[in-house]
PDB file of N, CA and C in Angstrom:
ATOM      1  N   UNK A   1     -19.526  12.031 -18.947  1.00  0.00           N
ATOM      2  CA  UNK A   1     -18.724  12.414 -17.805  1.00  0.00           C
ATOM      3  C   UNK A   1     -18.422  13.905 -17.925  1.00  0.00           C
ATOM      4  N   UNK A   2     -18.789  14.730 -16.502  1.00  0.00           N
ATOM      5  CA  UNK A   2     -18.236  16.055 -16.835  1.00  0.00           C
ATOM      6  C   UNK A   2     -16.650  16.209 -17.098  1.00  0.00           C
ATOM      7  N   UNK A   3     -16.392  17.850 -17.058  1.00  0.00           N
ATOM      8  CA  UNK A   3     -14.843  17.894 -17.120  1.00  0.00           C
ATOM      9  C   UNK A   3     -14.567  17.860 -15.827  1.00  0.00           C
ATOM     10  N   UNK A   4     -15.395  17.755 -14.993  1.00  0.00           N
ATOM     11  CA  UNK A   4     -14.733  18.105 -13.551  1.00  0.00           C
ATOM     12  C   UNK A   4     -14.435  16.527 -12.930  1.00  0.00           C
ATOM     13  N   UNK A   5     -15.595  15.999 -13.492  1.00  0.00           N
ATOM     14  CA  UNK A   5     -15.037  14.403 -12.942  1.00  0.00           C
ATOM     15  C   UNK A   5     -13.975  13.825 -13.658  1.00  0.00           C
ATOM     16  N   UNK A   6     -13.675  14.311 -14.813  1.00  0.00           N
ATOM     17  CA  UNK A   6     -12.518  13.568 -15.819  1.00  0.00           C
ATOM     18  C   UNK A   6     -11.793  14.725 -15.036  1.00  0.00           C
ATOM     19  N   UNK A   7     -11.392  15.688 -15.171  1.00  0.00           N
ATOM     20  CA  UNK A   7     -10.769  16.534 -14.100  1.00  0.00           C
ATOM     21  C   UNK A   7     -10.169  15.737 -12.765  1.00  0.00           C
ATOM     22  N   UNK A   8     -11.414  14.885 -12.078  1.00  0.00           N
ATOM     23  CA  UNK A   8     -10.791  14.445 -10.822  1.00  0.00           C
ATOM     24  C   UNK A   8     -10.342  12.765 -11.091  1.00  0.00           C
ATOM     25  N   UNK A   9     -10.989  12.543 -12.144  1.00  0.00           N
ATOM     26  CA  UNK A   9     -10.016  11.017 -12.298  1.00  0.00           C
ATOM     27  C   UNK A   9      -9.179  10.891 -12.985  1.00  0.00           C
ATOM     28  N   UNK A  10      -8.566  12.231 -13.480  1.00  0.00           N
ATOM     29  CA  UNK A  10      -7.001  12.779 -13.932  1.00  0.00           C
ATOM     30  C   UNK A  10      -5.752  12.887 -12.654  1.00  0.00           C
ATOM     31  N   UNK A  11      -6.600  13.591 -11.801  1.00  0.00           N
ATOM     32  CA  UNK A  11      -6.132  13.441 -10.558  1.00  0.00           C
ATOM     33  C   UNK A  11      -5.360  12.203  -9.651  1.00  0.00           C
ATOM     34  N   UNK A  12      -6.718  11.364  -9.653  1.00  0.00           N
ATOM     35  CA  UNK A  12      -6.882  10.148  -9.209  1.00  0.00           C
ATOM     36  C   UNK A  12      -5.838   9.142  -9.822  1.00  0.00           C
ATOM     37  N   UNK A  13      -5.845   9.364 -10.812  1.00  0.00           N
ATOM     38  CA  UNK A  13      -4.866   8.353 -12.188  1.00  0.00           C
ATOM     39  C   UNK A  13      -3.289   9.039 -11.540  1.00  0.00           C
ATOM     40  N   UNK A  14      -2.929  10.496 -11.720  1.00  0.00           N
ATOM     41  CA  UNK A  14      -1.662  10.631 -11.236  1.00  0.00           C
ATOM     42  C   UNK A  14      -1.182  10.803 -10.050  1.00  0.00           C
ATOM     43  N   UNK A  15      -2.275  10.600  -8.921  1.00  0.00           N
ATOM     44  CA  UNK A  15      -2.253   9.649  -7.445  1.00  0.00           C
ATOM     45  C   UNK A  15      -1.634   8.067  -7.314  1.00  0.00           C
ATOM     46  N   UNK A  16      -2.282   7.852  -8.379  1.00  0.00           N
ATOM     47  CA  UNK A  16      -1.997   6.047  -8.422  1.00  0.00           C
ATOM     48  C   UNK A  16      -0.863   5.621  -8.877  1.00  0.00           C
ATOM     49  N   UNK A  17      -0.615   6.813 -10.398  1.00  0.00           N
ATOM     50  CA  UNK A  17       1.173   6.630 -10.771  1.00  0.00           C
ATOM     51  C   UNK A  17       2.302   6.806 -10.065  1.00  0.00           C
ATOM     52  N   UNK A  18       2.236   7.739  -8.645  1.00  0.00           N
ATOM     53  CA  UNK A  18       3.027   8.205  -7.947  1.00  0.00           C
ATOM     54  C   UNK A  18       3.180   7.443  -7.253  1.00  0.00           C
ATOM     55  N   UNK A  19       2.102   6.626  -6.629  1.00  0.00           N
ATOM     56  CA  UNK A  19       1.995   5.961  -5.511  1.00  0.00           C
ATOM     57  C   UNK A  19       3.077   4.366  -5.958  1.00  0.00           C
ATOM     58  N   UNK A  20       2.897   4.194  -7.117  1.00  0.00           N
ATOM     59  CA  UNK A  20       3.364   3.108  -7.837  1.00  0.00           C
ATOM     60  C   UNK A  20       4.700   3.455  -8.191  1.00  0.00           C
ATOM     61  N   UNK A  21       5.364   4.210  -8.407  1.00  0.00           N
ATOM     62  CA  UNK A  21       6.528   4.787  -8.495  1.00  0.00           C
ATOM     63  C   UNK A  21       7.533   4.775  -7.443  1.00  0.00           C
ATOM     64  N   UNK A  22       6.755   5.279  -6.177  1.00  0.00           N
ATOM     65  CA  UNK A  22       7.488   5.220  -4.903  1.00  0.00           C
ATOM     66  C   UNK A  22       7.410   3.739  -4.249  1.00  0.00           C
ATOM     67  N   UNK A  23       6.513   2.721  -4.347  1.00  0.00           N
ATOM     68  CA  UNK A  23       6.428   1.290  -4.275  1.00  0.00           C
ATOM     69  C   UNK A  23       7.660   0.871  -5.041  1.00  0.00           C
ATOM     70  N   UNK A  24       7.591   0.986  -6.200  1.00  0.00           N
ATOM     71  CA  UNK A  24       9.030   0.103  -7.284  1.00  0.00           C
ATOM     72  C   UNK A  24      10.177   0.427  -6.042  1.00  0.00           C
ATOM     73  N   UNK A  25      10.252   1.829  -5.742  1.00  0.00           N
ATOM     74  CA  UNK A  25      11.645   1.963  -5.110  1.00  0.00           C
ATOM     75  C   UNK A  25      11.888   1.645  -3.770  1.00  0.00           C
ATOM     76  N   UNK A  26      10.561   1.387  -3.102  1.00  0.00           N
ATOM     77  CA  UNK A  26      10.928   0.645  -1.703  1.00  0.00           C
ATOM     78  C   UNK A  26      10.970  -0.450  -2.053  1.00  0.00           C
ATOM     79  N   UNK A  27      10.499  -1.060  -3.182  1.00  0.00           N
ATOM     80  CA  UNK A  27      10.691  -2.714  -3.426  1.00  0.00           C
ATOM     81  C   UNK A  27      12.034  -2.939  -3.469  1.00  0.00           C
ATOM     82  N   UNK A  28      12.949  -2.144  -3.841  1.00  0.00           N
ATOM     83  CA  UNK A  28      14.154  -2.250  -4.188  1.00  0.00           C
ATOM     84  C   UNK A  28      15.036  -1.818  -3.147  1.00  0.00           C
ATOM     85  N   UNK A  29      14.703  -1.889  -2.020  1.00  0.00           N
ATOM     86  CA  UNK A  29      15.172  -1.677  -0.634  1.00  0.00           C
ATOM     87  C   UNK A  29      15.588  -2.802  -0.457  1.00  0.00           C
ATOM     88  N   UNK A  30      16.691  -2.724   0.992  1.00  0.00           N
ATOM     89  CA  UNK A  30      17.079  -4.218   1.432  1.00  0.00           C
ATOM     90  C   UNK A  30      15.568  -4.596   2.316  1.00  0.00           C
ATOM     91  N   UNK A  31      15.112  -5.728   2.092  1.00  0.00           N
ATOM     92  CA  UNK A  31      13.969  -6.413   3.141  1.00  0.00           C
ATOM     93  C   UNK A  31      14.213  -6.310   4.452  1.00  0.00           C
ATOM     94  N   UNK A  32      13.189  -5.829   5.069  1.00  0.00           N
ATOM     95  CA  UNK A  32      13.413  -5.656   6.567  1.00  0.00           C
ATOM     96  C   UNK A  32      12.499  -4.789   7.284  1.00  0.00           C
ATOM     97  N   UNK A  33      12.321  -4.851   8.479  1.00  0.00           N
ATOM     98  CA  UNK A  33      11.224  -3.641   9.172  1.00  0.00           C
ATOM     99  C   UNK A  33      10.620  -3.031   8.264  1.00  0.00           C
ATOM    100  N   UNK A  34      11.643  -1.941   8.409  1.00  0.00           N
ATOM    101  CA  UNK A  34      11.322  -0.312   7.761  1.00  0.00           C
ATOM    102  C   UNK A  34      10.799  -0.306   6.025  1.00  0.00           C
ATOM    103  N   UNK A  35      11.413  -1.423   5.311  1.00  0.00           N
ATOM    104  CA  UNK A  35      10.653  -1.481   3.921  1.00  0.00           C
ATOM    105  C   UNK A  35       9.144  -2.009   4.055  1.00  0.00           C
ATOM    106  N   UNK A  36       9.106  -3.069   5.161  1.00  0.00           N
ATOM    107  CA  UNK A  36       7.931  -3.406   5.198  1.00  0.00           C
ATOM    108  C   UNK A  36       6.729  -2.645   5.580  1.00  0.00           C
ATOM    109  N   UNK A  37       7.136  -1.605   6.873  1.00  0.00           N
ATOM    110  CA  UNK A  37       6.425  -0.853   7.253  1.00  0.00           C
ATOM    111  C   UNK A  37       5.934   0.441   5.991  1.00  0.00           C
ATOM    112  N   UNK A  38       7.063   0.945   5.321  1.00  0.00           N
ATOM    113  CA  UNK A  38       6.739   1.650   4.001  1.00  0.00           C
ATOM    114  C   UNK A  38       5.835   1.539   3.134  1.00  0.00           C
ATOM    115  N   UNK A  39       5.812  -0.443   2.686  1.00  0.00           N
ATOM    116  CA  UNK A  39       4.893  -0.897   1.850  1.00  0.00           C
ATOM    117  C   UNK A  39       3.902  -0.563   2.380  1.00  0.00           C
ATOM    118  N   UNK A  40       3.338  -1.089   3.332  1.00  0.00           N
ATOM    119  CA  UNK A  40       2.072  -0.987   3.972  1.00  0.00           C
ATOM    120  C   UNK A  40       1.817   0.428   3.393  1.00  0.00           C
ATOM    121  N   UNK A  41       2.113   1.264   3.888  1.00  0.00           N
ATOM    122  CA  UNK A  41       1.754   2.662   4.419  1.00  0.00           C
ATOM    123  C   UNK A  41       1.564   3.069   2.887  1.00  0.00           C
ATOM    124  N   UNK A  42       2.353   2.727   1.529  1.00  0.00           N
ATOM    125  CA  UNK A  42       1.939   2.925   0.544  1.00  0.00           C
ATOM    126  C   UNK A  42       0.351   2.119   0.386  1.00  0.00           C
ATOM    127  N   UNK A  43       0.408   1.243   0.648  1.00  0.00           N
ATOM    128  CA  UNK A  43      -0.501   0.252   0.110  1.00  0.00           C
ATOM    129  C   UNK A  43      -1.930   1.105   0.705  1.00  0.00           C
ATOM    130  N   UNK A  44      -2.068   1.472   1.656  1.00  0.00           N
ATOM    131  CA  UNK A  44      -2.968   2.221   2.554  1.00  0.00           C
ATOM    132  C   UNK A  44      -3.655   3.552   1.798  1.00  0.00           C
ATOM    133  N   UNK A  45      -2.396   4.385   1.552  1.00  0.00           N
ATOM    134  CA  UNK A  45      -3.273   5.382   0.490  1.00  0.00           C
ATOM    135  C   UNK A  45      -3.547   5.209  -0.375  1.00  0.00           C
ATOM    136  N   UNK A  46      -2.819   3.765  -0.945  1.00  0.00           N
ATOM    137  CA  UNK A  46      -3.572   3.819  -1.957  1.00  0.00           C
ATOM    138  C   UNK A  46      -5.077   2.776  -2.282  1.00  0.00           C
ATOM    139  N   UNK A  47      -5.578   2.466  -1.129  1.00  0.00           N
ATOM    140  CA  UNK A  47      -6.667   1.954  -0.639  1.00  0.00           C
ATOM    141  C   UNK A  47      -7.172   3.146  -0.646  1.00  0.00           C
ATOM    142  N   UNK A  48      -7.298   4.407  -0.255  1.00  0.00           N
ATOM    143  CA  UNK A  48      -7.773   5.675   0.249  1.00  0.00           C
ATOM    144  C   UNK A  48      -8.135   6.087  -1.617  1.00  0.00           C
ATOM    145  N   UNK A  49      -7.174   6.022  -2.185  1.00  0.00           N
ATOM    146  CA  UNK A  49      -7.386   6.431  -3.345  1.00  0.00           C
ATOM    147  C   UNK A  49      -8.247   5.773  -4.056  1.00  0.00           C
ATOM    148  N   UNK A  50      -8.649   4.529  -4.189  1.00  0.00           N
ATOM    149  CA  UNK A  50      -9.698   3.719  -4.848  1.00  0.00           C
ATOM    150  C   UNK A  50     -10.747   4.098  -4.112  1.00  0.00           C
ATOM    151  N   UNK A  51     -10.766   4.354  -2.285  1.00  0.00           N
ATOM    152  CA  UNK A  51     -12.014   4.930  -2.228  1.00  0.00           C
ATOM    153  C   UNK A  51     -12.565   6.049  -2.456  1.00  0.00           C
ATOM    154  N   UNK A  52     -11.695   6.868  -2.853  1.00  0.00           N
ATOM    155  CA  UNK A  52     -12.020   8.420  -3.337  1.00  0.00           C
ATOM    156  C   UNK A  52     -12.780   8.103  -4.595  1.00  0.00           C
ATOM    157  N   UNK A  53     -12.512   7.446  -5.809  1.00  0.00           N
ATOM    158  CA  UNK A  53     -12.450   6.937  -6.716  1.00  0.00           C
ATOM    159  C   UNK A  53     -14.078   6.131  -6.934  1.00  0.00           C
ATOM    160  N   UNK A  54     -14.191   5.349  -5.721  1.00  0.00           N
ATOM    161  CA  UNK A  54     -15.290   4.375  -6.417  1.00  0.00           C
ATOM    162  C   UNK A  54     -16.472   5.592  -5.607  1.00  0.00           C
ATOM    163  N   UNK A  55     -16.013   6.912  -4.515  1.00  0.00           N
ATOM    164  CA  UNK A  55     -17.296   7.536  -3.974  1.00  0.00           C
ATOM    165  C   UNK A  55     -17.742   8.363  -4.996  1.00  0.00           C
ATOM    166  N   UNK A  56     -16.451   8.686  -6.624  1.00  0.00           N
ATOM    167  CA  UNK A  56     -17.175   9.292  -7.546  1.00  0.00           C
ATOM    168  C   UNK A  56     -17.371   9.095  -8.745  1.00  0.00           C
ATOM    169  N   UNK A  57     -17.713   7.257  -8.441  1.00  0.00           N
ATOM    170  CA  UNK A  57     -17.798   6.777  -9.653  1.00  0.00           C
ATOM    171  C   UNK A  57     -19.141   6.970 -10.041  1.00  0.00           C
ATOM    172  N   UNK A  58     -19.303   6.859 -11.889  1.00  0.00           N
ATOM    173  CA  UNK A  58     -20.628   7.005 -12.279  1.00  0.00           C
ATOM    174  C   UNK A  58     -21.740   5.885 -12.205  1.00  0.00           C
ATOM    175  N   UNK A  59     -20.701   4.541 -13.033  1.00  0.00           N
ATOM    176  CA  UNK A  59     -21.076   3.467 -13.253  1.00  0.00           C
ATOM    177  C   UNK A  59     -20.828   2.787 -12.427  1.00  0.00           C
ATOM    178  N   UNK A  60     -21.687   1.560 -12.485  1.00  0.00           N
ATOM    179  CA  UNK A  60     -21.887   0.407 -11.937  1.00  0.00           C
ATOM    180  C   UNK A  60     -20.653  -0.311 -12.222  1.00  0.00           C
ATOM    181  N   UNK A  61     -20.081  -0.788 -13.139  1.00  0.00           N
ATOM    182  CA  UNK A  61     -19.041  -1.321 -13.333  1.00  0.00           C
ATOM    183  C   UNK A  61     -17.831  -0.229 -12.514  1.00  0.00           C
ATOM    184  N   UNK A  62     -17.574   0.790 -12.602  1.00  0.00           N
ATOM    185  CA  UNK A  62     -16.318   1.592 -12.205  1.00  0.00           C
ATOM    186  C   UNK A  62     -16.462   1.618 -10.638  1.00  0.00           C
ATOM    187  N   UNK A  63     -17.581   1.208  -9.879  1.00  0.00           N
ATOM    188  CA  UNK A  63     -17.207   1.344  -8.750  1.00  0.00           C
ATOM    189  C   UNK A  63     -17.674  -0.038  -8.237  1.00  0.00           C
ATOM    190  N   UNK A  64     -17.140  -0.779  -8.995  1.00  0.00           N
ATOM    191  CA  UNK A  64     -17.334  -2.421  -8.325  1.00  0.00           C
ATOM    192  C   UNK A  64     -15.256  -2.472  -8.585  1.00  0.00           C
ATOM    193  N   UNK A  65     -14.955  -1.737  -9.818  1.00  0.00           N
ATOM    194  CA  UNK A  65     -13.802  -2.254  -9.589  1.00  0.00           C
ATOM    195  C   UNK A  65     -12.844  -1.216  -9.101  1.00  0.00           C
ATOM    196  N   UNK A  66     -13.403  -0.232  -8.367  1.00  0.00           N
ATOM    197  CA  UNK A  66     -12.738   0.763  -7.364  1.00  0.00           C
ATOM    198  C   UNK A  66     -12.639   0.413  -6.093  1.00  0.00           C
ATOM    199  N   UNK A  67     -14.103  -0.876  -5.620  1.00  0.00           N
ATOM    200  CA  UNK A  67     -14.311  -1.533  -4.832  1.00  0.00           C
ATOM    201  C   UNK A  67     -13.354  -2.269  -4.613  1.00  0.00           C
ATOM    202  N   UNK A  68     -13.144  -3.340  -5.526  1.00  0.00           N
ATOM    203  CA  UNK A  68     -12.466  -4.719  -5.869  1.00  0.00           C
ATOM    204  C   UNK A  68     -11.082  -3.885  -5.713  1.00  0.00           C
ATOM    205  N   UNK A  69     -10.144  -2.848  -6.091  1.00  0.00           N
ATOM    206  CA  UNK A  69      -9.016  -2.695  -6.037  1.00  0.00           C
ATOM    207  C   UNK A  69      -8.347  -1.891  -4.555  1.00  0.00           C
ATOM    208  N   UNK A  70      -9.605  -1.233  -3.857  1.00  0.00           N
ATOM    209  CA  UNK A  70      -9.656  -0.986  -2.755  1.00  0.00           C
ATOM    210  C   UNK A  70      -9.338  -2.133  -1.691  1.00  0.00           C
ATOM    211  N   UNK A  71      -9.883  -3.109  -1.873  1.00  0.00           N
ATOM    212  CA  UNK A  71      -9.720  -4.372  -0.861  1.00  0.00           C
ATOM    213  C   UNK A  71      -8.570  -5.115  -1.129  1.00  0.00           C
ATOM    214  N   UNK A  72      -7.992  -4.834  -2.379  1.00  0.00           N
ATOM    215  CA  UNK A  72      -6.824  -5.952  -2.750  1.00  0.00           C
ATOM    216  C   UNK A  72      -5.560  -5.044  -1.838  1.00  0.00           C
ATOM    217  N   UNK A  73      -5.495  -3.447  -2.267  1.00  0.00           N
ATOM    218  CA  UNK A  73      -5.067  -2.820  -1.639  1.00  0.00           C
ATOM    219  C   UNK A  73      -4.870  -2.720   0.046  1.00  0.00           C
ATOM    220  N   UNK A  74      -5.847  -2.853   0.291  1.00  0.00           N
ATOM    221  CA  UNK A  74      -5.856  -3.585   1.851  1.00  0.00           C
ATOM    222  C   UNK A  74      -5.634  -4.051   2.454  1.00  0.00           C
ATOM    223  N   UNK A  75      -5.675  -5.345   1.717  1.00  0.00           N
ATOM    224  CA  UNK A  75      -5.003  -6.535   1.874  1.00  0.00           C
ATOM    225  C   UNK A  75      -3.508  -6.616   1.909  1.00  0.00           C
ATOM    226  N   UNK A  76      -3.176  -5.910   0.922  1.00  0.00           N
ATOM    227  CA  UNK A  76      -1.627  -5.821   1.163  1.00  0.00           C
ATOM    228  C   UNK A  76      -0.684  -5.009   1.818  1.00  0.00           C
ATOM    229  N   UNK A  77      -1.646  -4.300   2.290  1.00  0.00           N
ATOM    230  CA  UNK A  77      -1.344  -3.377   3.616  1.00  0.00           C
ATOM    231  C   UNK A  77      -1.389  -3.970   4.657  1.00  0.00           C
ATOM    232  N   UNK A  78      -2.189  -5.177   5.243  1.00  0.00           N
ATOM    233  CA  UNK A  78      -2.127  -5.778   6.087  1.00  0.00           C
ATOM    234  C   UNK A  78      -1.182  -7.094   6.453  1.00  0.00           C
ATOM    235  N   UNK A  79      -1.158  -7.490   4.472  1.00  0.00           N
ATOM    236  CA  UNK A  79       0.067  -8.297   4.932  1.00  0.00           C
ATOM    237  C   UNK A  79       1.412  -7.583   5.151  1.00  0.00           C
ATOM    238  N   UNK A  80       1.710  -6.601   4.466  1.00  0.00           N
ATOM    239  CA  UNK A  80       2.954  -5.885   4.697  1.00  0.00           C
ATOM    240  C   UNK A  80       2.951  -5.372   6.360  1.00  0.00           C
ATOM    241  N   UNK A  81       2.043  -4.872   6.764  1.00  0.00           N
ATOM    242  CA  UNK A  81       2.223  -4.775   8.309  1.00  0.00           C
ATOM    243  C   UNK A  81       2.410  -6.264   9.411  1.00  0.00           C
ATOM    244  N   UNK A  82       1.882  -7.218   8.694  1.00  0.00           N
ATOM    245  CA  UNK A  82       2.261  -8.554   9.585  1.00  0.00           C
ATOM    246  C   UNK A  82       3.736  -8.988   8.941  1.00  0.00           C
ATOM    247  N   UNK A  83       4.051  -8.844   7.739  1.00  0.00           N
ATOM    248  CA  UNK A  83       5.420  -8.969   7.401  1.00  0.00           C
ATOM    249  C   UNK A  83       6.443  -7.547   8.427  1.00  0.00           C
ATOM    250  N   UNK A  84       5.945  -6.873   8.411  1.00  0.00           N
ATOM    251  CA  UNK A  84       6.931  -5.978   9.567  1.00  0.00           C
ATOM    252  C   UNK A  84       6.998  -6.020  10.636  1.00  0.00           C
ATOM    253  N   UNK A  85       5.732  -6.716  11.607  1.00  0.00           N
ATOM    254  CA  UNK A  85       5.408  -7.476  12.726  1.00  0.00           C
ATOM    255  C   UNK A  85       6.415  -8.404  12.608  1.00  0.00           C
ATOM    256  N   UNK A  86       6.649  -9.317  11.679  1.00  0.00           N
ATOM    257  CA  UNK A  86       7.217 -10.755  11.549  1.00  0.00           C
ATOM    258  C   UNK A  86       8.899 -10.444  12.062  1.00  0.00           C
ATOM    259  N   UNK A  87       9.237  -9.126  11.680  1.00  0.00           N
ATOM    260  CA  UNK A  87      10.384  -9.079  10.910  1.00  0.00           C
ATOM    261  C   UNK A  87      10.794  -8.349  12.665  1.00  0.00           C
ATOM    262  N   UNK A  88       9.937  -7.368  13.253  1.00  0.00           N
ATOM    263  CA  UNK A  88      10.164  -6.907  14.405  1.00  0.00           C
ATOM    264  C   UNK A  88      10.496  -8.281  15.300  1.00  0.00           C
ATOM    265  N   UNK A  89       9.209  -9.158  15.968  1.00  0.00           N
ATOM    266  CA  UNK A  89       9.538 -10.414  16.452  1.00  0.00           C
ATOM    267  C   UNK A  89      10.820 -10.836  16.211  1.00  0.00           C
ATOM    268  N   UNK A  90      11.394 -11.398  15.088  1.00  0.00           N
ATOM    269  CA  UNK A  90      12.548 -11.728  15.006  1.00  0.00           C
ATOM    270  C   UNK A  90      14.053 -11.320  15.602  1.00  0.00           C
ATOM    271  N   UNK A  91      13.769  -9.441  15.466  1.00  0.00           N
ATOM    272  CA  UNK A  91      14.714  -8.902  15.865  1.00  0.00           C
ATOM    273  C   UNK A  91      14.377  -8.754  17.104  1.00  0.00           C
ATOM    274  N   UNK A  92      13.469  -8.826  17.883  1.00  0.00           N
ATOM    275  CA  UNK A  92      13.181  -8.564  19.301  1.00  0.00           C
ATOM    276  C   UNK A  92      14.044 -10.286  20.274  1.00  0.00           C
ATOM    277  N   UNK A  93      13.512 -11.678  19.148  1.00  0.00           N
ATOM    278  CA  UNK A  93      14.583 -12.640  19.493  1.00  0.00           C
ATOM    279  C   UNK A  93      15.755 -12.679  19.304  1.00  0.00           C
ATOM    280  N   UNK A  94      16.305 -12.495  18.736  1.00  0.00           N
ATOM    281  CA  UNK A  94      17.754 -11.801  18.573  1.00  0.00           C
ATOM    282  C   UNK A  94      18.137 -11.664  19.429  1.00  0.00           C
ATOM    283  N   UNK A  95      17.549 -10.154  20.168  1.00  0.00           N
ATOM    284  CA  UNK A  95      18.542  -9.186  20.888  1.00  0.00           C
ATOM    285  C   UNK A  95      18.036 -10.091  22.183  1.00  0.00           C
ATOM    286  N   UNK A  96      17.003 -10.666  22.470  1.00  0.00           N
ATOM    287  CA  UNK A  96      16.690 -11.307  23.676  1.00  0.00           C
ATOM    288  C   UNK A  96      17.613 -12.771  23.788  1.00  0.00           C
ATOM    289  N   UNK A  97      18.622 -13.424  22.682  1.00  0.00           N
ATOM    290  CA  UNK A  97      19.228 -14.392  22.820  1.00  0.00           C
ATOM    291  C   UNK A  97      20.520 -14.347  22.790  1.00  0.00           C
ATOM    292  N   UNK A  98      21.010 -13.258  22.385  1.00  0.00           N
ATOM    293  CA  UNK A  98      22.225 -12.656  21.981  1.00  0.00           C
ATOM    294  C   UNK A  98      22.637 -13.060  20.499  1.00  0.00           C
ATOM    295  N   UNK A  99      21.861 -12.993  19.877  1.00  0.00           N
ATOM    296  CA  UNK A  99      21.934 -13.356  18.349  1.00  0.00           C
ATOM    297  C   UNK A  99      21.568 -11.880  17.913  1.00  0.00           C
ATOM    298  N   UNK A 100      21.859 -10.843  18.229  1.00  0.00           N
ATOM    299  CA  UNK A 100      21.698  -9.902  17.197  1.00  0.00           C
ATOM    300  C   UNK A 100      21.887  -9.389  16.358  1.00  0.00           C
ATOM    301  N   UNK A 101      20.962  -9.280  14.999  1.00  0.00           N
ATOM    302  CA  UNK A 101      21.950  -8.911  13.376  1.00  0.00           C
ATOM    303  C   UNK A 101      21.840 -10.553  12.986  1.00  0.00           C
ATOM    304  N   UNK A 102      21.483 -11.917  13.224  1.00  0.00           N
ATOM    305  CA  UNK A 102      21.092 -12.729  12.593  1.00  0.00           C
ATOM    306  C   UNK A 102      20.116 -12.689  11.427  1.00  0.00           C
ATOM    307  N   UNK A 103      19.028 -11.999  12.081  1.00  0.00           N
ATOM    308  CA  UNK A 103      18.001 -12.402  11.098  1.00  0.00           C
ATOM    309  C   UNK A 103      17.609 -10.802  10.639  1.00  0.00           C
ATOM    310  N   UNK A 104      18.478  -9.845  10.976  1.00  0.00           N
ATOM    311  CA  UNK A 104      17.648  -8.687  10.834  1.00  0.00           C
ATOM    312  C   UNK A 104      17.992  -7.764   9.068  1.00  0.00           C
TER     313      UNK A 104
END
């Protein structure tokens, strides 16, 4: 591996720590919309970041599991956006029943 690619998957590595850092602390948010919408939006770059990752991988193995962590990533970007969908709906019944601040 050159220094420039260990160079950029030095990079890549303290992309992923950050990204994981700022996740712990929206986890630790009250549940609702706006945490959910956060997750996602973490979860997203850091889908972006595994694909940066597996476009400069060397090996066969490193970009099956840049692949593989890209999609898991994805995935939980999508559920976190249907969990903020979920969570909108709710509050949209609410305010449409006069129950608002029940479920929000």
């Amino acid at each position: 591996m050159t220094a420039l690619a260990t160079s950029m998957i030095d990079v890549l590595d303290a992309l992923l720590e950050q990204l994981q850092r700022r996740r712990e602390r929206v986890l630790r948010a009250v549940p609702g919309t706006s945490r959910a919408v956060r997750l996602a939006e973490l979860y997203e770059q850091e889908a972006r970041v595994f694909s940066l990752l597996f476009e400069r991988s060397q090996t066969r193995i490193e970009w099956r599991a840049a692949l593989s962590a890209e999609a898991h990533a994805r995935s939980c970007a999508r559920t976190w956006r249907a969990q903020a969908n979920a969570y909108r709906s709710s509050t949209d019944i609410c305010r449409n029943t006069g129950l608002n601040g029940v479920w929000s």
